[in-house]
C-alpha atoms as a PDB file:
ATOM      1  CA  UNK A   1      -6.842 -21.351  13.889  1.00  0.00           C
ATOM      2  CA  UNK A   2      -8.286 -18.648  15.547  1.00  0.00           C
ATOM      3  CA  UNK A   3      -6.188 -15.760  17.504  1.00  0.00           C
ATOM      4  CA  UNK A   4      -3.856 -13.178  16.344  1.00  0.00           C
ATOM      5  CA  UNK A   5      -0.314 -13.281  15.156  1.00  0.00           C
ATOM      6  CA  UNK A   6       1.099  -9.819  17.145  1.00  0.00           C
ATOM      7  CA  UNK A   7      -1.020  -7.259  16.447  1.00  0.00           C
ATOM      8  CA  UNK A   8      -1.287  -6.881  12.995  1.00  0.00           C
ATOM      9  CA  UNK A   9      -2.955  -9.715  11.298  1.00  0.00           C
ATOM     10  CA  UNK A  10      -5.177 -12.725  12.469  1.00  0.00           C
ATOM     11  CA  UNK A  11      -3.672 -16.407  12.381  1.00  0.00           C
ATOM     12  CA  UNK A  12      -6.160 -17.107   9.353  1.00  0.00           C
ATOM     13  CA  UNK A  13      -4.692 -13.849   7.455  1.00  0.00           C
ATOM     14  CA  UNK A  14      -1.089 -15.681   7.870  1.00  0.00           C
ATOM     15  CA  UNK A  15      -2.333 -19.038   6.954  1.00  0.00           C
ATOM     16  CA  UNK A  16      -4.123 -17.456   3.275  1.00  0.00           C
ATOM     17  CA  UNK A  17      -0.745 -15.532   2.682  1.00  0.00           C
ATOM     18  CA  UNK A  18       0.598 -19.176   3.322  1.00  0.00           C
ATOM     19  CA  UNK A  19      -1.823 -20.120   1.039  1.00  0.00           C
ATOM     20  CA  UNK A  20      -1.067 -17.315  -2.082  1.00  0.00           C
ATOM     21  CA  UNK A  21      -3.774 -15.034  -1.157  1.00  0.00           C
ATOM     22  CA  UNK A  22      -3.105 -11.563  -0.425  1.00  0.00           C
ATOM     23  CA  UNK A  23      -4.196  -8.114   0.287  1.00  0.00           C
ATOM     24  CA  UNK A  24      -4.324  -5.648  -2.752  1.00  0.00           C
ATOM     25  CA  UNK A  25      -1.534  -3.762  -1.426  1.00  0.00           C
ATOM     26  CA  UNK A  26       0.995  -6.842  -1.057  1.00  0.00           C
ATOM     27  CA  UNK A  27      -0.469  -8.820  -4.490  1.00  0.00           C
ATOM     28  CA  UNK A  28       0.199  -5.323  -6.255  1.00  0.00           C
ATOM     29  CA  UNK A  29       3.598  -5.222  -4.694  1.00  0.00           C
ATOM     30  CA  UNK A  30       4.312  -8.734  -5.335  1.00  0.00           C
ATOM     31  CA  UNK A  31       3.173  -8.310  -9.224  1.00  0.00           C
ATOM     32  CA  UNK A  32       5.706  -5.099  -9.512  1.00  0.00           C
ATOM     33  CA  UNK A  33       8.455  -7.369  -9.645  1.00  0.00           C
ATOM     34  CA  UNK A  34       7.430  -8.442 -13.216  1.00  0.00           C
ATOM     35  CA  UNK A  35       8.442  -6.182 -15.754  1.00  0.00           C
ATOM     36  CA  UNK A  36       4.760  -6.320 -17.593  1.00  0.00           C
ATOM     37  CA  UNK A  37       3.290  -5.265 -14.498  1.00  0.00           C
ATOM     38  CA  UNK A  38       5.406  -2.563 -13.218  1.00  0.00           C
ATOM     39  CA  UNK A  39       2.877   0.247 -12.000  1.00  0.00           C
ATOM     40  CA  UNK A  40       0.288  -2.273 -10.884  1.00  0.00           C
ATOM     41  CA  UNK A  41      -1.866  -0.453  -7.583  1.00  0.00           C
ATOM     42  CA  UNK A  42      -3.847  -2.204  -4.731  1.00  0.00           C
ATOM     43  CA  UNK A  43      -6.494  -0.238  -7.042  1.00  0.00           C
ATOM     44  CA  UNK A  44      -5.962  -2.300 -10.227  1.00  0.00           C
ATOM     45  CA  UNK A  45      -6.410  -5.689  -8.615  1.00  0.00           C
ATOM     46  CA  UNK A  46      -9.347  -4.672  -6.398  1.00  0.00           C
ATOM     47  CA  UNK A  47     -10.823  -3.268  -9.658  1.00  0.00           C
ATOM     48  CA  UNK A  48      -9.782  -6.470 -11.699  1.00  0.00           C
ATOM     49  CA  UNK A  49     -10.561  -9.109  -9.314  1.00  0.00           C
ATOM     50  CA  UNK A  50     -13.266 -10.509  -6.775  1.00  0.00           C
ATOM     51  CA  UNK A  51     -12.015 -10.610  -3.394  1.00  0.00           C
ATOM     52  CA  UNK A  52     -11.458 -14.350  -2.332  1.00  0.00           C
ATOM     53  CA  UNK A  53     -11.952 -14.092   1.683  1.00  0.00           C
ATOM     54  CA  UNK A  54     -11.551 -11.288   4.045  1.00  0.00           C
ATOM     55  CA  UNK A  55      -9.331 -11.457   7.248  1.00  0.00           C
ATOM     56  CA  UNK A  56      -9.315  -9.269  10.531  1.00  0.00           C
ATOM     57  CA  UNK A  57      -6.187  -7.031  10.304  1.00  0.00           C
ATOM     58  CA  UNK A  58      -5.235  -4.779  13.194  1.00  0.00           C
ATOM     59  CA  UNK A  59      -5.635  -4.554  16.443  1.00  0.00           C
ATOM     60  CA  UNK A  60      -8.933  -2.968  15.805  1.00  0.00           C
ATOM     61  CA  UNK A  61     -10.032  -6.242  14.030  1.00  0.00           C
ATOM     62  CA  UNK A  62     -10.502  -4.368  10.595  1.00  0.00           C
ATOM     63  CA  UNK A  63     -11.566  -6.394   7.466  1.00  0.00           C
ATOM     64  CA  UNK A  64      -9.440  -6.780   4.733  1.00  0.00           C
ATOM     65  CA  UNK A  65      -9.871  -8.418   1.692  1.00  0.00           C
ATOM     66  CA  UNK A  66      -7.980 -10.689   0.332  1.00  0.00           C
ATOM     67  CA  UNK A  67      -7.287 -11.899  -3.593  1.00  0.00           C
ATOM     68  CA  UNK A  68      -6.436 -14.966  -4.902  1.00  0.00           C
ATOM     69  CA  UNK A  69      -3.100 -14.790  -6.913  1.00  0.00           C
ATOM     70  CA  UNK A  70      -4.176 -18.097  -9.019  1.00  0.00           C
ATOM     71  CA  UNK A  71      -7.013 -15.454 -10.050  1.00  0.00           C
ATOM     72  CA  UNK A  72      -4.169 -14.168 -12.186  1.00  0.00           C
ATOM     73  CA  UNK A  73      -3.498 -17.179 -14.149  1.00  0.00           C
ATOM     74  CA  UNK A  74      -6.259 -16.571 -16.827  1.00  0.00           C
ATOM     75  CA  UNK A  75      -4.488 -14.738 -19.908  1.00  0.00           C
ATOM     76  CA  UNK A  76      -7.425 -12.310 -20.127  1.00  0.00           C
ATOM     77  CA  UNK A  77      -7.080 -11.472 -16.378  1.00  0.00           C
ATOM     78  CA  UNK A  78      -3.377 -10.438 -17.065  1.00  0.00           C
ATOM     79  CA  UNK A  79      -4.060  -9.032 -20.366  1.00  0.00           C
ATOM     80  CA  UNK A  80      -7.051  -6.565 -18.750  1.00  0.00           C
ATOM     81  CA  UNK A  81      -4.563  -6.024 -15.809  1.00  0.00           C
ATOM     82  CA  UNK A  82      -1.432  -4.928 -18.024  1.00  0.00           C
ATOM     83  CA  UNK A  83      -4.226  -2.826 -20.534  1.00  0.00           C
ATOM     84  CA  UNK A  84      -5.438  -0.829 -17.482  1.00  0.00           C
ATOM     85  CA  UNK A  85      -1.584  -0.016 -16.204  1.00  0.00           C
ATOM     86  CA  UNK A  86      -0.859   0.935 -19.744  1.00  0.00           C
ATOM     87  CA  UNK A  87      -3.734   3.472 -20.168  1.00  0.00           C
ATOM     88  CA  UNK A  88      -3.252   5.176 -16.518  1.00  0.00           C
ATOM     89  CA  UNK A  89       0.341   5.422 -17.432  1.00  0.00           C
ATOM     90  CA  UNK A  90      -0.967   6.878 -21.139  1.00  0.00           C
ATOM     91  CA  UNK A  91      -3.284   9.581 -19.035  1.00  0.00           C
ATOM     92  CA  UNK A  92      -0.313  10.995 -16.449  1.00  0.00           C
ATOM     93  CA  UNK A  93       1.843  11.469 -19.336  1.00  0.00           C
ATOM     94  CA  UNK A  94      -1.060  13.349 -21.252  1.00  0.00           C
ATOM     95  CA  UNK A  95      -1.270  15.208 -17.608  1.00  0.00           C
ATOM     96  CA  UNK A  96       2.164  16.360 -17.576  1.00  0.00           C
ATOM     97  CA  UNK A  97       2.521  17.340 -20.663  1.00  0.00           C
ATOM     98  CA  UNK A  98      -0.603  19.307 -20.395  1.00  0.00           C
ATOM     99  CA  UNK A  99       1.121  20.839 -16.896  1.00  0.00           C
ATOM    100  CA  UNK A 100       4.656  21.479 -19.435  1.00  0.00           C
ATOM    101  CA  UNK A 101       2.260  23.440 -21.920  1.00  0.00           C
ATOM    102  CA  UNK A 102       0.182  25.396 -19.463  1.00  0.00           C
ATOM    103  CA  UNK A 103      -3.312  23.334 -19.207  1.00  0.00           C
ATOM    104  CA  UNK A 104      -5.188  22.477 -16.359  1.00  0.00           C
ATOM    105  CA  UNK A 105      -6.932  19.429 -16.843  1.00  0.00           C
ATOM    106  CA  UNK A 106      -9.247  18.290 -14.508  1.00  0.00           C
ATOM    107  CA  UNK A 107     -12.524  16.213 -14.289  1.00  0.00           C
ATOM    108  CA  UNK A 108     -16.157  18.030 -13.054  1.00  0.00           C
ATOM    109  CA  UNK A 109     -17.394  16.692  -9.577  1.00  0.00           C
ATOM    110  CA  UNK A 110     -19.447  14.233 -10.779  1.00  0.00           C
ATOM    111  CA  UNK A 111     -16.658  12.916 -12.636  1.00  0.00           C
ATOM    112  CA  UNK A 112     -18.260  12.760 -16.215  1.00  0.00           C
ATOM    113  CA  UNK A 113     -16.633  15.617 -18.331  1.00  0.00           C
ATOM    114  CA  UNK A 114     -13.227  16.894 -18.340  1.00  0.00           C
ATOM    115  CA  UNK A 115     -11.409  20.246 -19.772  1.00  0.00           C
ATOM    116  CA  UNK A 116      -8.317  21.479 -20.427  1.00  0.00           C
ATOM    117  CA  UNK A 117      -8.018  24.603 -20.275  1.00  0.00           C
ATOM    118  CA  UNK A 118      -4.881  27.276 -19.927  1.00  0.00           C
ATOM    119  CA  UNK A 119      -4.275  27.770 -16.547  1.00  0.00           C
ATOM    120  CA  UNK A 120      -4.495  31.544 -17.486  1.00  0.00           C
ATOM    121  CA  UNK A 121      -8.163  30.923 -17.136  1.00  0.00           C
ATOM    122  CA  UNK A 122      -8.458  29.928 -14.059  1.00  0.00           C
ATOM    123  CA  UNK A 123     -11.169  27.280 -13.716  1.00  0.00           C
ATOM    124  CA  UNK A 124     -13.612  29.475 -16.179  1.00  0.00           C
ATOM    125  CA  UNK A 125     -16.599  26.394 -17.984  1.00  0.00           C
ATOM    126  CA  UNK A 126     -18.059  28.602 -19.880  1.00  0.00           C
ATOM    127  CA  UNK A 127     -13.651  28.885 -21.596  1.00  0.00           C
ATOM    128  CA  UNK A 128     -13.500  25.044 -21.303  1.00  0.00           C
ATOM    129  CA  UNK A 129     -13.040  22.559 -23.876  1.00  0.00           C
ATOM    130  CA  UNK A 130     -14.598  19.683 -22.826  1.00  0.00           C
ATOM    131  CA  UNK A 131     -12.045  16.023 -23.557  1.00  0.00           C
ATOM    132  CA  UNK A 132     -11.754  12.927 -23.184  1.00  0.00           C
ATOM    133  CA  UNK A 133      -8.257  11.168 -23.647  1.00  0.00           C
ATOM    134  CA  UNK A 134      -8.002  10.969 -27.114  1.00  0.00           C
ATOM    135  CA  UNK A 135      -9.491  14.943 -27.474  1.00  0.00           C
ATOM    136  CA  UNK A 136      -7.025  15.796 -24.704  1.00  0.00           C
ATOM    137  CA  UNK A 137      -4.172  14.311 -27.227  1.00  0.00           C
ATOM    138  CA  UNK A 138      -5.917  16.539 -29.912  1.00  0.00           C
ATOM    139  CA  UNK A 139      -5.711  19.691 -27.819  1.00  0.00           C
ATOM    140  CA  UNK A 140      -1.735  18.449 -26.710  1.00  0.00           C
ATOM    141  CA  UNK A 141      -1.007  18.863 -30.311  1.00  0.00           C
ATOM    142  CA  UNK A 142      -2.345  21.617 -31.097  1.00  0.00           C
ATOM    143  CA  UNK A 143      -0.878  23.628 -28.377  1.00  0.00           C
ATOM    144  CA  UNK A 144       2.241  22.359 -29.269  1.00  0.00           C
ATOM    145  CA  UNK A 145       1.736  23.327 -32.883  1.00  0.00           C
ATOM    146  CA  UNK A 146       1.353  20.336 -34.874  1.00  0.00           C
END
């Protein structure tokens, strides 16, 4: 079924939708609607899942992928999905709570150590403590006194 449907999506990329296979963007939208997986992102499924197909979206015939929401019938698959939503959810609170006390927190370039620091400091290593999440609680609570 080859040709376009207007100018946005390929007959084939109507026919998988059809068909309960979607683009990250739409399955994540689609999955939002649940209560468990409020929060989901295009991200988390392209990270979770294998992309089934790919269609030609655009008028500039640009590849998308597509994922299979049957993919998302395993419990594991859901369980992984709802553990990573938790745990970015889990880090932006840590984040604005560090913001609420004064900490910067922020990751180095190549994206293996992070600090908080007070924003006093300015972006200073050699002040830094360097945290993961669970240090980054530690350092929460001890700014706040606990």
């Amino acid at each position: 079924m080859a040709g376009y449907s207007g100018y946005s999506r390929s007959n084939n990329a109507v026919a998988a939708e059809r068909d309960g296979r979607f683009p990250a963007s739409t399955l994540a939208a689609r999955l939002r609607a649940f209560r468990r997986f409020r929060g989901c992102t295009a991200s988390d499924i392209k990270w979770l899942l294998e992309p089934s197909e790919y269609h030609h979206t655009s008028k500039r015939y640009n590849c998308t992928d597509f994922f299979d929401l049957r993919d998302l019938a395993e419990a594991d698959v859901r369980r992984a999905l709802r553990a990573e939503i938790a745990g970015r959810k889990e880090y932006f609170r840590l984040l604005r709570e560090a913001d609420s006390l004064g900490l910067s927190v922020f990751r180095t370039p190549d994206g293996e150590e992070w600090y908080a620091i007070p924003r006093k400091w300015g972006r200073r290593f050699a002040e830094a403590d360097q945290v993961d999440l669970s240090r980054l609680r530690t350092l929460l609570e001890q700014a706040r006194g606990e």
